[in-house]
PDB file of N, CA and C in Angstrom:
ATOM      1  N   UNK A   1     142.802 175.408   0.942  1.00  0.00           N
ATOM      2  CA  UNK A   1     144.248 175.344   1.005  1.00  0.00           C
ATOM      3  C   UNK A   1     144.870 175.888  -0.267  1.00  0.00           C
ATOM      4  N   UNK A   2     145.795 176.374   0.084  1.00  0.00           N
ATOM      5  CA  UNK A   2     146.755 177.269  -1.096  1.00  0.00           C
ATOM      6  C   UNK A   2     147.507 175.982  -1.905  1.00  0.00           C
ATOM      7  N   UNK A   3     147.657 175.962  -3.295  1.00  0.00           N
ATOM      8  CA  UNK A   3     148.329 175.243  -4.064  1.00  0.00           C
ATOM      9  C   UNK A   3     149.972 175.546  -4.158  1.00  0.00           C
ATOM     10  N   UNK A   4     150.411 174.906  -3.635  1.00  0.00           N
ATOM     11  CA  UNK A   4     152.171 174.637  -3.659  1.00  0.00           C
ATOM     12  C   UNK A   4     152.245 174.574  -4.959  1.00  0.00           C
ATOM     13  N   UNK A   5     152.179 173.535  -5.498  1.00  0.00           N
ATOM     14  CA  UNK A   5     152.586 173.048  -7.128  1.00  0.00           C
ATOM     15  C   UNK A   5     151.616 172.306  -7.946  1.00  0.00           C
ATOM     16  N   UNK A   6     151.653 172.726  -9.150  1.00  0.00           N
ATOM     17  CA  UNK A   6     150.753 171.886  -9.900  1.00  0.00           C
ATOM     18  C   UNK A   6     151.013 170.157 -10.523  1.00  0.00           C
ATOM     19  N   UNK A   7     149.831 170.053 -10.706  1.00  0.00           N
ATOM     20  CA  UNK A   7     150.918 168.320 -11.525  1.00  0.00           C
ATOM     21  C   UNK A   7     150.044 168.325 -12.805  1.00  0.00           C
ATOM     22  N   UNK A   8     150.592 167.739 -13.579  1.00  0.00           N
ATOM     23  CA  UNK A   8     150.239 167.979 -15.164  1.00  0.00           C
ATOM     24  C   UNK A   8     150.559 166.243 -15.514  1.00  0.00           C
ATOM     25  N   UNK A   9     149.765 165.755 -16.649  1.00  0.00           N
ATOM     26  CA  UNK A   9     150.338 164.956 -17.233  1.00  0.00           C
ATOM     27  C   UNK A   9     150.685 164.254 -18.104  1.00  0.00           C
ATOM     28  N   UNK A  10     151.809 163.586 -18.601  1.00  0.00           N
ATOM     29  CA  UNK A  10     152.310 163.599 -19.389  1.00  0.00           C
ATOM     30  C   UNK A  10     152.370 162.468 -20.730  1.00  0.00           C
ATOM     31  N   UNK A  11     151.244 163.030 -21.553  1.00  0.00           N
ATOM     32  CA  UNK A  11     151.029 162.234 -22.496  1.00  0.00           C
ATOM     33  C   UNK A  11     150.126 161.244 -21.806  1.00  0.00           C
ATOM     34  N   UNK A  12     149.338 159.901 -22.068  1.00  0.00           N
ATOM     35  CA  UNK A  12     148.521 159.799 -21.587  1.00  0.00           C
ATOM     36  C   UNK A  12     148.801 158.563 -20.847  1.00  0.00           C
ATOM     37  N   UNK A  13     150.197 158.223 -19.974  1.00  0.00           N
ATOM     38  CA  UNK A  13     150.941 157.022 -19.711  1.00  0.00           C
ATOM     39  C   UNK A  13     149.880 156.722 -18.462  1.00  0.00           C
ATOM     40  N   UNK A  14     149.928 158.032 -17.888  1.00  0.00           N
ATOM     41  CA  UNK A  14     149.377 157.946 -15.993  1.00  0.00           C
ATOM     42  C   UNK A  14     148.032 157.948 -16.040  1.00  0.00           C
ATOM     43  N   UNK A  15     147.532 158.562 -17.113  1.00  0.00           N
ATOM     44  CA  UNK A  15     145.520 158.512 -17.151  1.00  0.00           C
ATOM     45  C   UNK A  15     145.123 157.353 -17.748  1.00  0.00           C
ATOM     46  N   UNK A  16     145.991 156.314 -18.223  1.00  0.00           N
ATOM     47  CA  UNK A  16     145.858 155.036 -18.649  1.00  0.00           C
ATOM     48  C   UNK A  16     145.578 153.842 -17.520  1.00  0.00           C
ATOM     49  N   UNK A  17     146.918 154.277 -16.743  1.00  0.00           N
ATOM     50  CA  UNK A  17     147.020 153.551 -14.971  1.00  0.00           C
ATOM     51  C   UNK A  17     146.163 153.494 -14.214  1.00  0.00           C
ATOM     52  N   UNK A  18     145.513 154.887 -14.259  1.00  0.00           N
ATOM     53  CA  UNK A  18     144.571 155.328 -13.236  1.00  0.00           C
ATOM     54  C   UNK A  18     143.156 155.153 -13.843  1.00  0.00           C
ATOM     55  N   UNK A  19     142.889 155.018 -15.014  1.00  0.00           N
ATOM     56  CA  UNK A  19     141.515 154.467 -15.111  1.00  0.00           C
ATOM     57  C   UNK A  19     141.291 152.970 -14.844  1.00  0.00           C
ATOM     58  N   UNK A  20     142.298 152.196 -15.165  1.00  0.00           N
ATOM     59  CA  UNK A  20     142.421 150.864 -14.631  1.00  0.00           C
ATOM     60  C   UNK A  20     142.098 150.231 -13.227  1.00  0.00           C
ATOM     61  N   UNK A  21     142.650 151.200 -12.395  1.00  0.00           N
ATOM     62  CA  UNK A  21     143.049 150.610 -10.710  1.00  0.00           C
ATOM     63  C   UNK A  21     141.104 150.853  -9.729  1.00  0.00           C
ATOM     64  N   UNK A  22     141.087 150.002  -9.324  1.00  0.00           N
ATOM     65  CA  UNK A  22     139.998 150.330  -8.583  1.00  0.00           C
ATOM     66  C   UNK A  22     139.400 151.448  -7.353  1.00  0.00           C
ATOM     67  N   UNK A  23     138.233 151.301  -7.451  1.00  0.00           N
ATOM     68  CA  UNK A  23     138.227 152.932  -6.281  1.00  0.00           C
ATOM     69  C   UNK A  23     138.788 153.310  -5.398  1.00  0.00           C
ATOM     70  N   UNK A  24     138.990 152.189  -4.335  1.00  0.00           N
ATOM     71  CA  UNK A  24     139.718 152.477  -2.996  1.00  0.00           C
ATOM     72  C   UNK A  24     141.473 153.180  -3.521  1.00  0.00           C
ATOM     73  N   UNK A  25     142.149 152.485  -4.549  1.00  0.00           N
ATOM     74  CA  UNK A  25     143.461 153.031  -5.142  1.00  0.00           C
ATOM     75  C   UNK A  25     143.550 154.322  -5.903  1.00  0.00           C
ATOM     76  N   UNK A  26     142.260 154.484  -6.265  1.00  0.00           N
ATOM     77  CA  UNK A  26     141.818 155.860  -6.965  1.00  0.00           C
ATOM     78  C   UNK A  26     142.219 157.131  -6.028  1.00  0.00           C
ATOM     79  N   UNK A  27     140.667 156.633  -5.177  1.00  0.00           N
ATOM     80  CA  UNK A  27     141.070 157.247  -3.533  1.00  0.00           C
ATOM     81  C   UNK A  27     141.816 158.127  -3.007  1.00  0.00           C
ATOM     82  N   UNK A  28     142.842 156.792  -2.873  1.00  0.00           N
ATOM     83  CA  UNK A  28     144.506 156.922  -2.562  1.00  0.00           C
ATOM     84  C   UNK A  28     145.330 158.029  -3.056  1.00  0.00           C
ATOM     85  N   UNK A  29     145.111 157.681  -4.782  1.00  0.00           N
ATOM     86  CA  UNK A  29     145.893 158.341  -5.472  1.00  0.00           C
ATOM     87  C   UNK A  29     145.606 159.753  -5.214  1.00  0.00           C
ATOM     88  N   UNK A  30     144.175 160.507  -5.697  1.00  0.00           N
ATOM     89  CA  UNK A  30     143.451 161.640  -5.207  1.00  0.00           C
ATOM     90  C   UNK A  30     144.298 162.462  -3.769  1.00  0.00           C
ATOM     91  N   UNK A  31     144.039 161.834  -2.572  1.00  0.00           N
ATOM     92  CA  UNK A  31     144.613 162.153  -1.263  1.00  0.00           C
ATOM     93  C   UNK A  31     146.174 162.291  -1.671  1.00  0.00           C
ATOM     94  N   UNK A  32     147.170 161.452  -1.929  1.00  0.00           N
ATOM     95  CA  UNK A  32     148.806 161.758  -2.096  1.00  0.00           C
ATOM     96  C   UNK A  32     148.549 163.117  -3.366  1.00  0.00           C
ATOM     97  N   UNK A  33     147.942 163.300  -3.929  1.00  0.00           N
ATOM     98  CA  UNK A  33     148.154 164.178  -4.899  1.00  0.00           C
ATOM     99  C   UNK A  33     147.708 165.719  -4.453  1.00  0.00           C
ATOM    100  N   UNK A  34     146.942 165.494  -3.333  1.00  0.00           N
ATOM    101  CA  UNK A  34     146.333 166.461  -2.649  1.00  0.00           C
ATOM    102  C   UNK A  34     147.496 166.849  -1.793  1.00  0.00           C
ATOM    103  N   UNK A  35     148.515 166.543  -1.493  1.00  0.00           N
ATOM    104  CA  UNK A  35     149.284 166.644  -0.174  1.00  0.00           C
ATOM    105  C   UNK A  35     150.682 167.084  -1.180  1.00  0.00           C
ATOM    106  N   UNK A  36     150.408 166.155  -2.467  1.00  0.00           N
ATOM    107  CA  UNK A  36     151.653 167.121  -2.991  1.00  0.00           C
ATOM    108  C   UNK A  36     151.380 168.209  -2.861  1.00  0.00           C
ATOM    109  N   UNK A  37     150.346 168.248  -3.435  1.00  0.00           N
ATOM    110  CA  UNK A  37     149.948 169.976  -4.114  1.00  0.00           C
ATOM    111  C   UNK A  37     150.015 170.940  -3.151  1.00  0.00           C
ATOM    112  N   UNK A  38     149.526 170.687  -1.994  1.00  0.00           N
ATOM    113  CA  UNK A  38     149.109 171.548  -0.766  1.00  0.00           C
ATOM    114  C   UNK A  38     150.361 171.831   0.262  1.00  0.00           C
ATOM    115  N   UNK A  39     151.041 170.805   0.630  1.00  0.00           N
ATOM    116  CA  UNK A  39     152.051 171.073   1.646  1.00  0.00           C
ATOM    117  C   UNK A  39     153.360 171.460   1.283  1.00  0.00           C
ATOM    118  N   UNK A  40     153.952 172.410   2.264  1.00  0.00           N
ATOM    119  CA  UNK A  40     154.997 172.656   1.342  1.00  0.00           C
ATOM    120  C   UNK A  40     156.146 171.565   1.283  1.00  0.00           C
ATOM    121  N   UNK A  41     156.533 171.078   2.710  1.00  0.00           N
ATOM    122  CA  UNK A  41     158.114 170.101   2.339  1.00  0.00           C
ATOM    123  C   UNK A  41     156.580 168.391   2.266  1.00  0.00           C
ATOM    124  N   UNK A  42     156.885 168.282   1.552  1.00  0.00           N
ATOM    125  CA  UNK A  42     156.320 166.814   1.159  1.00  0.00           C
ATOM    126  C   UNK A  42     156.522 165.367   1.804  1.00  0.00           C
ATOM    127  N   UNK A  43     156.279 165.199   2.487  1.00  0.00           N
ATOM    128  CA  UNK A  43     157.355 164.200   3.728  1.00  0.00           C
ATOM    129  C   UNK A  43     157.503 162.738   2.523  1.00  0.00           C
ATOM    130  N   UNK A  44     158.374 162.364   2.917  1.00  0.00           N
ATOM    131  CA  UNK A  44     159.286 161.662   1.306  1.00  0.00           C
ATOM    132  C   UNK A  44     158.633 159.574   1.526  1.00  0.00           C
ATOM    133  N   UNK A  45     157.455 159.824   2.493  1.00  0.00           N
ATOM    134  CA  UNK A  45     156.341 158.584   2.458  1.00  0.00           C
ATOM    135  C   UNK A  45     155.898 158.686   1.227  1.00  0.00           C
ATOM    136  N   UNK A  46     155.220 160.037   0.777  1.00  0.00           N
ATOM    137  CA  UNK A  46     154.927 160.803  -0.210  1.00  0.00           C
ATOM    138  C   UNK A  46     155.422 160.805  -1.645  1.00  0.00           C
ATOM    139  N   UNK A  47     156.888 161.400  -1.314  1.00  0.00           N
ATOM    140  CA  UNK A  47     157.167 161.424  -2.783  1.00  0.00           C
ATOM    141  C   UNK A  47     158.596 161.689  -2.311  1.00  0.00           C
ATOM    142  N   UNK A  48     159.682 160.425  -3.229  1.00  0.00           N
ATOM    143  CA  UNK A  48     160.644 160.417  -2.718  1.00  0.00           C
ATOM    144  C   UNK A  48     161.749 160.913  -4.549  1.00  0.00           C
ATOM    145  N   UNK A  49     162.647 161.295  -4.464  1.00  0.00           N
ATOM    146  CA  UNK A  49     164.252 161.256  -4.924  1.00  0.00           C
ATOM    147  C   UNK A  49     164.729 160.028  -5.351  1.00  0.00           C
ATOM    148  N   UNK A  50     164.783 159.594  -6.541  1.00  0.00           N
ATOM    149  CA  UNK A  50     165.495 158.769  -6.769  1.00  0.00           C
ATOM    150  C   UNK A  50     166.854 158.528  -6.888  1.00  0.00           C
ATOM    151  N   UNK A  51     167.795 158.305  -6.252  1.00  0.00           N
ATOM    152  CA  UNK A  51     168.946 158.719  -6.811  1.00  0.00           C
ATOM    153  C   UNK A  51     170.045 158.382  -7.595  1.00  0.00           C
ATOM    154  N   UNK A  52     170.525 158.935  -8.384  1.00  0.00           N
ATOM    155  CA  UNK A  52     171.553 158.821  -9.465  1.00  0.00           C
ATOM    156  C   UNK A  52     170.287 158.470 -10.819  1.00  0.00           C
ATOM    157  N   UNK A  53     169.520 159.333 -10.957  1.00  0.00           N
ATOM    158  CA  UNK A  53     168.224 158.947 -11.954  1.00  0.00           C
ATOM    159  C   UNK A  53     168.310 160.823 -12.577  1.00  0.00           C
ATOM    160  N   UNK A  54     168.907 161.764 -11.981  1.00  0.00           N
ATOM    161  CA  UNK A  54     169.264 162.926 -12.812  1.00  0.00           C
ATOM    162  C   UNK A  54     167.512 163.686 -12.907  1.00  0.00           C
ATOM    163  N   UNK A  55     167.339 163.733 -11.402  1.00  0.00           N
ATOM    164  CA  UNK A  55     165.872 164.698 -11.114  1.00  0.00           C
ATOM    165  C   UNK A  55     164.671 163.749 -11.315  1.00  0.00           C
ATOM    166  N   UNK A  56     164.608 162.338 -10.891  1.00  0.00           N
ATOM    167  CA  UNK A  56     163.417 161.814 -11.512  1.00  0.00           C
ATOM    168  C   UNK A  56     163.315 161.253  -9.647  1.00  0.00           C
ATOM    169  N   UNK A  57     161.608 161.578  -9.472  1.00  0.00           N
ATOM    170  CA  UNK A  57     160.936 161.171  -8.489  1.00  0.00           C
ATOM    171  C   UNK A  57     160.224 160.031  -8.572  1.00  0.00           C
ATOM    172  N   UNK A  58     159.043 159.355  -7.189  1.00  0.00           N
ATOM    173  CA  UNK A  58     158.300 158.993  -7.594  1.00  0.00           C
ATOM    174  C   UNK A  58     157.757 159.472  -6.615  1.00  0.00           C
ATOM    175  N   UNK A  59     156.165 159.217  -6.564  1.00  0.00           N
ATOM    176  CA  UNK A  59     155.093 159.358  -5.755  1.00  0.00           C
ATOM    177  C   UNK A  59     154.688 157.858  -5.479  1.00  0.00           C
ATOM    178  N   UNK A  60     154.534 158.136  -4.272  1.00  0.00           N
ATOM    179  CA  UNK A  60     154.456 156.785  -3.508  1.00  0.00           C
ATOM    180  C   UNK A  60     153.222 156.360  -2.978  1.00  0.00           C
ATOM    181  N   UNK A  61     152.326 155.552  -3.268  1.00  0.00           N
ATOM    182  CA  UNK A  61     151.120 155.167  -2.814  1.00  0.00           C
ATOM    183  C   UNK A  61     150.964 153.556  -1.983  1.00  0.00           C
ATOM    184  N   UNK A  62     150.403 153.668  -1.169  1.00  0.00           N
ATOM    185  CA  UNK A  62     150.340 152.573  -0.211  1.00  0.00           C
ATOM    186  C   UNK A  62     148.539 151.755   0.072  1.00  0.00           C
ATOM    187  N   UNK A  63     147.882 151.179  -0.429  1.00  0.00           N
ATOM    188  CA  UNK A  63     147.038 150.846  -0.336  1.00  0.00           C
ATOM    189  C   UNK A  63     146.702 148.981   0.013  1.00  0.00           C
ATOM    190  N   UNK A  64     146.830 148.961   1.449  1.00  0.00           N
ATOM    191  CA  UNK A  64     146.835 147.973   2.220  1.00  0.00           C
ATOM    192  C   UNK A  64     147.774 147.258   1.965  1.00  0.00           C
ATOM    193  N   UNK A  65     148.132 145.925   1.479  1.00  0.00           N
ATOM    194  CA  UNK A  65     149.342 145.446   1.299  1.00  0.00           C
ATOM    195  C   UNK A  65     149.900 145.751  -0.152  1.00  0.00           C
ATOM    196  N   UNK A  66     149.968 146.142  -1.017  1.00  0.00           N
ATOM    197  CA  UNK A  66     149.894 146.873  -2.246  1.00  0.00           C
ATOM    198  C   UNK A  66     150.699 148.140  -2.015  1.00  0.00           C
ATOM    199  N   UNK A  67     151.547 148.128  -3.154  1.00  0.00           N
ATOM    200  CA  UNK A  67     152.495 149.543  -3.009  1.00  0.00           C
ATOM    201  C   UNK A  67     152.510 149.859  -4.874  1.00  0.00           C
ATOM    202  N   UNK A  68     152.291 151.141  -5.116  1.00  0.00           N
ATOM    203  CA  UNK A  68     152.013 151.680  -6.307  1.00  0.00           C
ATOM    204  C   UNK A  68     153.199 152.652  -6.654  1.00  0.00           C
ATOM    205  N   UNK A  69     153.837 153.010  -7.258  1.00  0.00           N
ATOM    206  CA  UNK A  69     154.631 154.443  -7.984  1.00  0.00           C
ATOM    207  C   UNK A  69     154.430 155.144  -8.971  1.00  0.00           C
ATOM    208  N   UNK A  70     154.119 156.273  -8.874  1.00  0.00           N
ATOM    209  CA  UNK A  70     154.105 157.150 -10.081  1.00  0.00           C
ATOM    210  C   UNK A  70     155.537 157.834  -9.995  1.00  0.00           C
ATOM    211  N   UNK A  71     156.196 157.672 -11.454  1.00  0.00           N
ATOM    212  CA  UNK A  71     157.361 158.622 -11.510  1.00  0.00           C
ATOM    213  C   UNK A  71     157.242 159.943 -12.071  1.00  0.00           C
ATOM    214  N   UNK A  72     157.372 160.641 -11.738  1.00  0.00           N
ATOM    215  CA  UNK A  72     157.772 162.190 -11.766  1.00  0.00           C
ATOM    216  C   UNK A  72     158.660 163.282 -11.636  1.00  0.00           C
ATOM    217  N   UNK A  73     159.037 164.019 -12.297  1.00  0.00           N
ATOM    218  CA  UNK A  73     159.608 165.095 -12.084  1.00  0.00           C
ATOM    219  C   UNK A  73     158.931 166.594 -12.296  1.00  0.00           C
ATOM    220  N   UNK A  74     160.160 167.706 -11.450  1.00  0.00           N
ATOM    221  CA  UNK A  74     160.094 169.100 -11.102  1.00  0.00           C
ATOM    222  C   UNK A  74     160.046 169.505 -12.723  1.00  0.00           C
ATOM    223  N   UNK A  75     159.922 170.530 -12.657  1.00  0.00           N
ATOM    224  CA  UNK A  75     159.948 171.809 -14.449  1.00  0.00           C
ATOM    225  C   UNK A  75     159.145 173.180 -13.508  1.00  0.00           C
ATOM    226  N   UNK A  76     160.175 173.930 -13.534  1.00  0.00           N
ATOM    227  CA  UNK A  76     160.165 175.172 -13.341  1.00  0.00           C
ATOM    228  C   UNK A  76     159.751 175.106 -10.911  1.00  0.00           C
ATOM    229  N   UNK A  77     160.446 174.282 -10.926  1.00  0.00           N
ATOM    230  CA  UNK A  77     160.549 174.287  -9.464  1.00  0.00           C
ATOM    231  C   UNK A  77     159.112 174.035  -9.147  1.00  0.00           C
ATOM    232  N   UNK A  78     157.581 174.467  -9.384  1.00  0.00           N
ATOM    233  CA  UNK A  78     156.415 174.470  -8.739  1.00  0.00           C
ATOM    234  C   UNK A  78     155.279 173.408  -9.697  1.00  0.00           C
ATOM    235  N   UNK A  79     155.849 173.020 -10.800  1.00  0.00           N
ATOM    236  CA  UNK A  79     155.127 171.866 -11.614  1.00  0.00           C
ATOM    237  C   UNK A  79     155.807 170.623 -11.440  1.00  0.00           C
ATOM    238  N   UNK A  80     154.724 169.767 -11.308  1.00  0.00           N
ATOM    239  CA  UNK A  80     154.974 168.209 -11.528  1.00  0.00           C
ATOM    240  C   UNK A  80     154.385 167.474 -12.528  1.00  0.00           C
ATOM    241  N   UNK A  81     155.597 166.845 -13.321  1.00  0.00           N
ATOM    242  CA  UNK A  81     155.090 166.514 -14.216  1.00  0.00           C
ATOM    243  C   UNK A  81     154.872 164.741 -14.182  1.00  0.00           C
ATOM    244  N   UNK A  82     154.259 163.737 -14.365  1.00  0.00           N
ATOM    245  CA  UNK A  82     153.855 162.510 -14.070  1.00  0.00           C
ATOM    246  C   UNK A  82     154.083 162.053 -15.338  1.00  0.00           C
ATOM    247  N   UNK A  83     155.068 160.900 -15.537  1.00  0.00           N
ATOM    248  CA  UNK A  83     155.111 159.961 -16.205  1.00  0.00           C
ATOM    249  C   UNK A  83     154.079 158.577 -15.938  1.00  0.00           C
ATOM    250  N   UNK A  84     155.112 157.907 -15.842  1.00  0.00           N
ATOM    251  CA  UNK A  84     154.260 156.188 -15.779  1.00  0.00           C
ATOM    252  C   UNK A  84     154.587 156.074 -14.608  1.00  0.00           C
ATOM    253  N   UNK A  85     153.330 154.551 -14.404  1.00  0.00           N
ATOM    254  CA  UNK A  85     153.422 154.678 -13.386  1.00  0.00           C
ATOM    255  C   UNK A  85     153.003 152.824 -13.196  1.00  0.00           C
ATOM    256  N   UNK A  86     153.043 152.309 -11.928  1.00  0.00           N
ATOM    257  CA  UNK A  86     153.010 150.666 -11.927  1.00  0.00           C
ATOM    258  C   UNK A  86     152.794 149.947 -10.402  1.00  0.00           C
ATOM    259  N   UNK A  87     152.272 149.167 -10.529  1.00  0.00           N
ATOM    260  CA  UNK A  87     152.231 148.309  -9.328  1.00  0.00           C
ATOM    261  C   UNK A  87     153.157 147.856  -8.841  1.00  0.00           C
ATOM    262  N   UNK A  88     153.954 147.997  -7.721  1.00  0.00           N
ATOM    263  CA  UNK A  88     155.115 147.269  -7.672  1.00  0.00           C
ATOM    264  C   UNK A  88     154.782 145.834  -6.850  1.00  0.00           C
ATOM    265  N   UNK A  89     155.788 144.812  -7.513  1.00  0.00           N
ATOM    266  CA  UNK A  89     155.305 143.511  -6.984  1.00  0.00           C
ATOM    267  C   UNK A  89     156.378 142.967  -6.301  1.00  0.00           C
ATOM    268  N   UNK A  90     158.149 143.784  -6.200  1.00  0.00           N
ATOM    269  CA  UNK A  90     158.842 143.694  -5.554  1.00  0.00           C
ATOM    270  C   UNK A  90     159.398 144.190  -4.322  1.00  0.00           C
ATOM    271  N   UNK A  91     159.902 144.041  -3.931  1.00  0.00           N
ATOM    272  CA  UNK A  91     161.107 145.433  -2.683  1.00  0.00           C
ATOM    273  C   UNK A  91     161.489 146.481  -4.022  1.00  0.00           C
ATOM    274  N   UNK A  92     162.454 145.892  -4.550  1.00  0.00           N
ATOM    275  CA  UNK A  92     162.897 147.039  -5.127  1.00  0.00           C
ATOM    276  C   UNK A  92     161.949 147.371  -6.275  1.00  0.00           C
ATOM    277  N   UNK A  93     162.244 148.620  -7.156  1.00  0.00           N
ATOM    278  CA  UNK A  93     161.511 149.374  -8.295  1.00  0.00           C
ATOM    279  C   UNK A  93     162.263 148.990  -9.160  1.00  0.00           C
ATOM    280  N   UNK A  94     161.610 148.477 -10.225  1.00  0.00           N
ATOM    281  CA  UNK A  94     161.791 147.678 -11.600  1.00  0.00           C
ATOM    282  C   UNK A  94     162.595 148.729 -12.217  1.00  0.00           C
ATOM    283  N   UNK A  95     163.713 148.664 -12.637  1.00  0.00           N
ATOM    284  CA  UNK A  95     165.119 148.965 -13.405  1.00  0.00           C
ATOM    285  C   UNK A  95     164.218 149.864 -14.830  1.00  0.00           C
ATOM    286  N   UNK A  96     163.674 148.567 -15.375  1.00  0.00           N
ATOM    287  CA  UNK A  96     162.754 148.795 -16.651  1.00  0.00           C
ATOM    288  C   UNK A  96     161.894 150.364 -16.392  1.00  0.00           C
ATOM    289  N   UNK A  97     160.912 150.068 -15.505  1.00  0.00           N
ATOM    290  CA  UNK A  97     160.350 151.040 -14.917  1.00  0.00           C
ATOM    291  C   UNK A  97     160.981 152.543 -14.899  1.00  0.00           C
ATOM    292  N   UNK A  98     162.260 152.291 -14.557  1.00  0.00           N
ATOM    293  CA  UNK A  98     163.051 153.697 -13.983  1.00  0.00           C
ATOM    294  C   UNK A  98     163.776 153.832 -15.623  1.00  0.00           C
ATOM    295  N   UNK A  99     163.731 153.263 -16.412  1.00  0.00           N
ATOM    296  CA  UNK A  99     164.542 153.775 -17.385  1.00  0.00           C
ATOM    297  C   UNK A  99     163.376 153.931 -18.403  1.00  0.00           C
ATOM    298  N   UNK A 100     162.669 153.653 -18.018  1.00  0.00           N
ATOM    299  CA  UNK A 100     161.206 154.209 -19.128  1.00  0.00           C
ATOM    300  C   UNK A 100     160.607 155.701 -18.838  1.00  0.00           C
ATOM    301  N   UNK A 101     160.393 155.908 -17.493  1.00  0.00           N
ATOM    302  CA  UNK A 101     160.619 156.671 -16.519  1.00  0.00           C
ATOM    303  C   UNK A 101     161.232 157.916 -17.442  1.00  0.00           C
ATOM    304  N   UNK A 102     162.903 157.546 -17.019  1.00  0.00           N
ATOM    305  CA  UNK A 102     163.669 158.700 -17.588  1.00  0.00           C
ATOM    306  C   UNK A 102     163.727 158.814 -18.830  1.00  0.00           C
ATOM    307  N   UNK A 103     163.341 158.004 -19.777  1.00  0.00           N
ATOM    308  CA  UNK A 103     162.909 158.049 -21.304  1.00  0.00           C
ATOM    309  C   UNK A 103     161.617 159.245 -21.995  1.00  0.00           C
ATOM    310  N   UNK A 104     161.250 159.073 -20.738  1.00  0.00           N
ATOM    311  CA  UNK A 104     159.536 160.063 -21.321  1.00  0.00           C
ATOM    312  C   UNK A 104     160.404 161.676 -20.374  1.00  0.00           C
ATOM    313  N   UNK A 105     160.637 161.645 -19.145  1.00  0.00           N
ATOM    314  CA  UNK A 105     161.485 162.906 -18.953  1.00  0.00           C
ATOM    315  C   UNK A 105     162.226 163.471 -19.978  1.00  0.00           C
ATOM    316  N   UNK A 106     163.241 162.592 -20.814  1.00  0.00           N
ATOM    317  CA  UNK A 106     163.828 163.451 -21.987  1.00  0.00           C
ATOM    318  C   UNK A 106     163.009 164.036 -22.546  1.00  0.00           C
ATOM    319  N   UNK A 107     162.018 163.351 -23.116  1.00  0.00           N
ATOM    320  CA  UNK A 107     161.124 163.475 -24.242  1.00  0.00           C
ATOM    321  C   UNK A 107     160.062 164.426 -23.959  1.00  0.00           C
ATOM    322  N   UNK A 108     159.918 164.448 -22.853  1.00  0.00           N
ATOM    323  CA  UNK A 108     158.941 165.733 -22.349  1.00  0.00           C
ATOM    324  C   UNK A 108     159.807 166.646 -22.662  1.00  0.00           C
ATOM    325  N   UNK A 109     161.163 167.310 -21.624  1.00  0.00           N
ATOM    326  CA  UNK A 109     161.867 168.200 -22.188  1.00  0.00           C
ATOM    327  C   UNK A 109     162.424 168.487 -23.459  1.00  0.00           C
ATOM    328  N   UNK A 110     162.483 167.758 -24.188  1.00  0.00           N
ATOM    329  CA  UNK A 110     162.927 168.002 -25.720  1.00  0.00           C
ATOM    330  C   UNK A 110     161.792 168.486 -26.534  1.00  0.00           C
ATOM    331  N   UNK A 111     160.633 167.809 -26.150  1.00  0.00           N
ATOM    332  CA  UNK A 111     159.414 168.294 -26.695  1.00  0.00           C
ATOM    333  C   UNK A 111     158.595 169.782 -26.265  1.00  0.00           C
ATOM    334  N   UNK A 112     159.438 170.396 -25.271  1.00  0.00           N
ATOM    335  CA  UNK A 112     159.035 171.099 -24.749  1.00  0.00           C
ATOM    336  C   UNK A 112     159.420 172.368 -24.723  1.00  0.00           C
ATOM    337  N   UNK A 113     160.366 172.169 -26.151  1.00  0.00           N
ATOM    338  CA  UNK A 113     161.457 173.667 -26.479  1.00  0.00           C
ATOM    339  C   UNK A 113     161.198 173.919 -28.050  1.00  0.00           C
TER     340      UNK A 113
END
């Protein structure tokens, strides 16, 4: 399969997460990352828009009753770049989360000029 977009990441927030979580979530993660990369419209189970967050995504992982997010954003339309990322233990996505989130987005782009 042809690569849509790449994902890169950023500083070492998400390779911290992911050495932690066990295989079957590993798995998981592997397969959603495969489907970013590969398909072109991303069906938004996948990886959704946050909104009023000024371009910040997440990637959405589902592993039996367990729901995971990696936040991310676009740079140059075909890269993804992966911030942090967390277990969620609520309905909604931790405030904290989303403003840490958009904290490392600045900081990627500022660092990145």
């Amino acid at each position: 399969m042809e690569s849509k977009r790449d994902i890169i990441f950023y500083k070492q927030y998400f390779t911290k997460f992911f050495a932690e979580q066990p295989t079957i979530v590993k798995e998981k993660i592997a397969y959603v990352f495969k489907v970013v990369r590969t398909v072109e419209k991303v069906p938004e189970k996948f990886l959704k828009h946050l909104t009023d967050t000024d371009g910040l995504y997440e990637i959405r992982i589902e592993v039996k009753s367990n729901a995971y997010r990696i936040f991310c954003c676009f740079d140059k339309g075909k890269l993804i770049v992966l911030f942090n990322a967390f277990q969620k233990k609520t309905q909604r996505t931790d405030r904290k989360e989303i403003k840490r989130a958009l904290k490392l987005k600045d900081e990627y782009f500022k660092n990145k000029k």
